[in-house]
Protein backbone atom coordinates (compact mmCIF):
# COMPACT_ATOMS: atom_id res chain seq x y z
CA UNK A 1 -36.93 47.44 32.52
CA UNK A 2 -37.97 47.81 28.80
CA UNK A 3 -41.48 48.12 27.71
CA UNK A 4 -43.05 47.43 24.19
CA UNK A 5 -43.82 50.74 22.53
CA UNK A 6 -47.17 51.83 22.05
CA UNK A 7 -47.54 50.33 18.65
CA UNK A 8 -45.62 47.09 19.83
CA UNK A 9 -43.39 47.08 17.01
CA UNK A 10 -40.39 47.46 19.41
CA UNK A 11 -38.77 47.88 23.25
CA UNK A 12 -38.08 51.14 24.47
CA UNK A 13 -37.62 52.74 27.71
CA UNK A 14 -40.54 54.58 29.06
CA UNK A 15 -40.61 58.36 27.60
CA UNK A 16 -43.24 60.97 27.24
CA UNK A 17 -43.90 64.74 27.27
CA UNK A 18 -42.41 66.41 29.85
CA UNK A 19 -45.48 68.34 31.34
CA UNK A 20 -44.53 71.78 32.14
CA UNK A 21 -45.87 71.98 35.53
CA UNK A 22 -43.09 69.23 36.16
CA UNK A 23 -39.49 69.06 36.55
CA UNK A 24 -38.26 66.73 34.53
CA UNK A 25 -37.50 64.15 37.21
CA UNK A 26 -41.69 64.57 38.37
CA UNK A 27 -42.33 63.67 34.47
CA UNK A 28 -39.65 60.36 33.92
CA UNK A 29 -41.30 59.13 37.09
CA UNK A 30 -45.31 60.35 35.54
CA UNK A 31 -44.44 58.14 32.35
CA UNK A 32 -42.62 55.32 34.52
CA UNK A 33 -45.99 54.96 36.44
CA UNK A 34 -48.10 54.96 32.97
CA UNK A 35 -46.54 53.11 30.78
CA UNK A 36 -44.35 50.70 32.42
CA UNK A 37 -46.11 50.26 36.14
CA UNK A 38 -43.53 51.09 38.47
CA UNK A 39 -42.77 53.63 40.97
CA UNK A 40 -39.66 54.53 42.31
CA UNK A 41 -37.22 57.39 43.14
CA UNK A 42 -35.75 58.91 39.99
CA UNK A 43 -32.07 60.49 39.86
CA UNK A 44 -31.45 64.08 39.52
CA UNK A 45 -29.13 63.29 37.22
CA UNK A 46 -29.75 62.12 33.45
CA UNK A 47 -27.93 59.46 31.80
CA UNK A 48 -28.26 61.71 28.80
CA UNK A 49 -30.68 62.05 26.13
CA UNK A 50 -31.24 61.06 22.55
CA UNK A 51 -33.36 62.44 19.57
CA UNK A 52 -36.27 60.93 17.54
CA UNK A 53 -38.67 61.33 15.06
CA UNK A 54 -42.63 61.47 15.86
CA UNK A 55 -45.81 63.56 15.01
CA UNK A 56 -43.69 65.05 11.75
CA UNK A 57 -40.97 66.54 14.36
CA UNK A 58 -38.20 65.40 16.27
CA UNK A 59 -38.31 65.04 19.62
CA UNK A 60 -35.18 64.90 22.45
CA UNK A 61 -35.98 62.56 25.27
CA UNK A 62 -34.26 63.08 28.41
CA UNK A 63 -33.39 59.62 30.29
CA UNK A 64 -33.22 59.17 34.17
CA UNK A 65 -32.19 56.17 35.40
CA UNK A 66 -34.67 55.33 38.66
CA UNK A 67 -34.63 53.35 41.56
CA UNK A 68 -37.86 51.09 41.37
CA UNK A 69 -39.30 51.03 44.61
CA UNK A 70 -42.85 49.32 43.86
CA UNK A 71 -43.84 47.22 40.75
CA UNK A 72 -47.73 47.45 39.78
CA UNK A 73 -49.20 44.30 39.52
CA UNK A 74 -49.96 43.54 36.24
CA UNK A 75 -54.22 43.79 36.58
CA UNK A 76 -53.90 46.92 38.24
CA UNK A 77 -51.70 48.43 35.36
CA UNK A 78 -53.38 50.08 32.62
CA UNK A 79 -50.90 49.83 30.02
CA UNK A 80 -50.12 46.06 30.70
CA UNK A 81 -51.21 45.68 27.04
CA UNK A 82 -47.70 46.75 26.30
CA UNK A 83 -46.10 44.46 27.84
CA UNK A 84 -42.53 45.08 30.29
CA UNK A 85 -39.82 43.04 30.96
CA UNK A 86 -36.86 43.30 33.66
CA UNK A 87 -33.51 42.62 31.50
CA UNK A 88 -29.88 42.31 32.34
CA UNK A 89 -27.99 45.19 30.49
CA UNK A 90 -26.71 42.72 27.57
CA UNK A 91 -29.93 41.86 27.14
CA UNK A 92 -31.40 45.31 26.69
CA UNK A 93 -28.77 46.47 24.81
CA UNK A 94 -29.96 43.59 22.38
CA UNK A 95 -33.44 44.35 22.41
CA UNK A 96 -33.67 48.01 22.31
CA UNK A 97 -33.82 49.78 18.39
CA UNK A 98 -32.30 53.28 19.24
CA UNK A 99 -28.69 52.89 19.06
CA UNK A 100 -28.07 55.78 21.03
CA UNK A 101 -29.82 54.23 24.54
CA UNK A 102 -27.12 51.55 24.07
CA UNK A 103 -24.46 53.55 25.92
CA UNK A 104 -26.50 54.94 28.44
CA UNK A 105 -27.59 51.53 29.38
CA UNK A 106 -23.94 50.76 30.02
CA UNK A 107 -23.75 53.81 32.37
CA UNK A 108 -26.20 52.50 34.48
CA UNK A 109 -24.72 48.90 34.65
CA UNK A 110 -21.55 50.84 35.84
CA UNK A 111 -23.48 52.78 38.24
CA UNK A 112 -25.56 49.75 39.13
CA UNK A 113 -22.31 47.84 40.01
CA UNK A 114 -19.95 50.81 41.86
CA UNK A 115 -23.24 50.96 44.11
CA UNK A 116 -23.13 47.56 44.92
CA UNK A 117 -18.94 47.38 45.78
CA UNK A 118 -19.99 50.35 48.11
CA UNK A 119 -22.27 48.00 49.89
């Protein structure tokens, strides 16, 4: 699932602070909730991370691939001005702007798919 970034210019994944009360699992599944309205069980594993510019700094966001469990329903979420969108990984990879998410999407395809032979 992408979501439009706050500014809508562009589709990211959802990302935030990590709040240092949290691990960093509790916080990918915080800004899941916020900004893209779904709740789910997040890996304790990362798919890796990626840096970016913001506030005049750069910033390193972490990214956990999770298991959505529960979509909000669009009235009830309070971001829904952003907008989300469920994708196939082509399609992501398409959408998104940071080059480096590209190859972590593919990860979780892969990961996606040796879950499902498993099954």
């Amino acid at each position: 699932m992408l979501v439009r970034s706050s500014k809508q210019k562009h589709w990211v994944v959802p990302k935030g602070i990590s709040e240092p009360w949290l691990t960093l699992q509790a916080s990918a599944a915080k800004e899941a909730l916020e900004e893209a309205g779904v709740e789910g069980e997040v890996a304790s594993n990362s798919l890796g991370s990626y840096k970016y510019e913001k506030w005049g700094s750069e910033c390193t966001v972490q990214v956990y691939p999770m298991q959505v469990k529960r979509v909000i329903p669009e009235d009830e979420w309070e971001e829904r001005h952003r907008g989300r969108e469920w994708l196939s990984p082509d399609k992501a990879i398409e959408r998104i702007k940071q080059a480096e998410l590209k190859p972590m999407i593919k990860k979780l395809a892969k990961m996606v798919e040796k879950k499902k032979s498993k099954k």
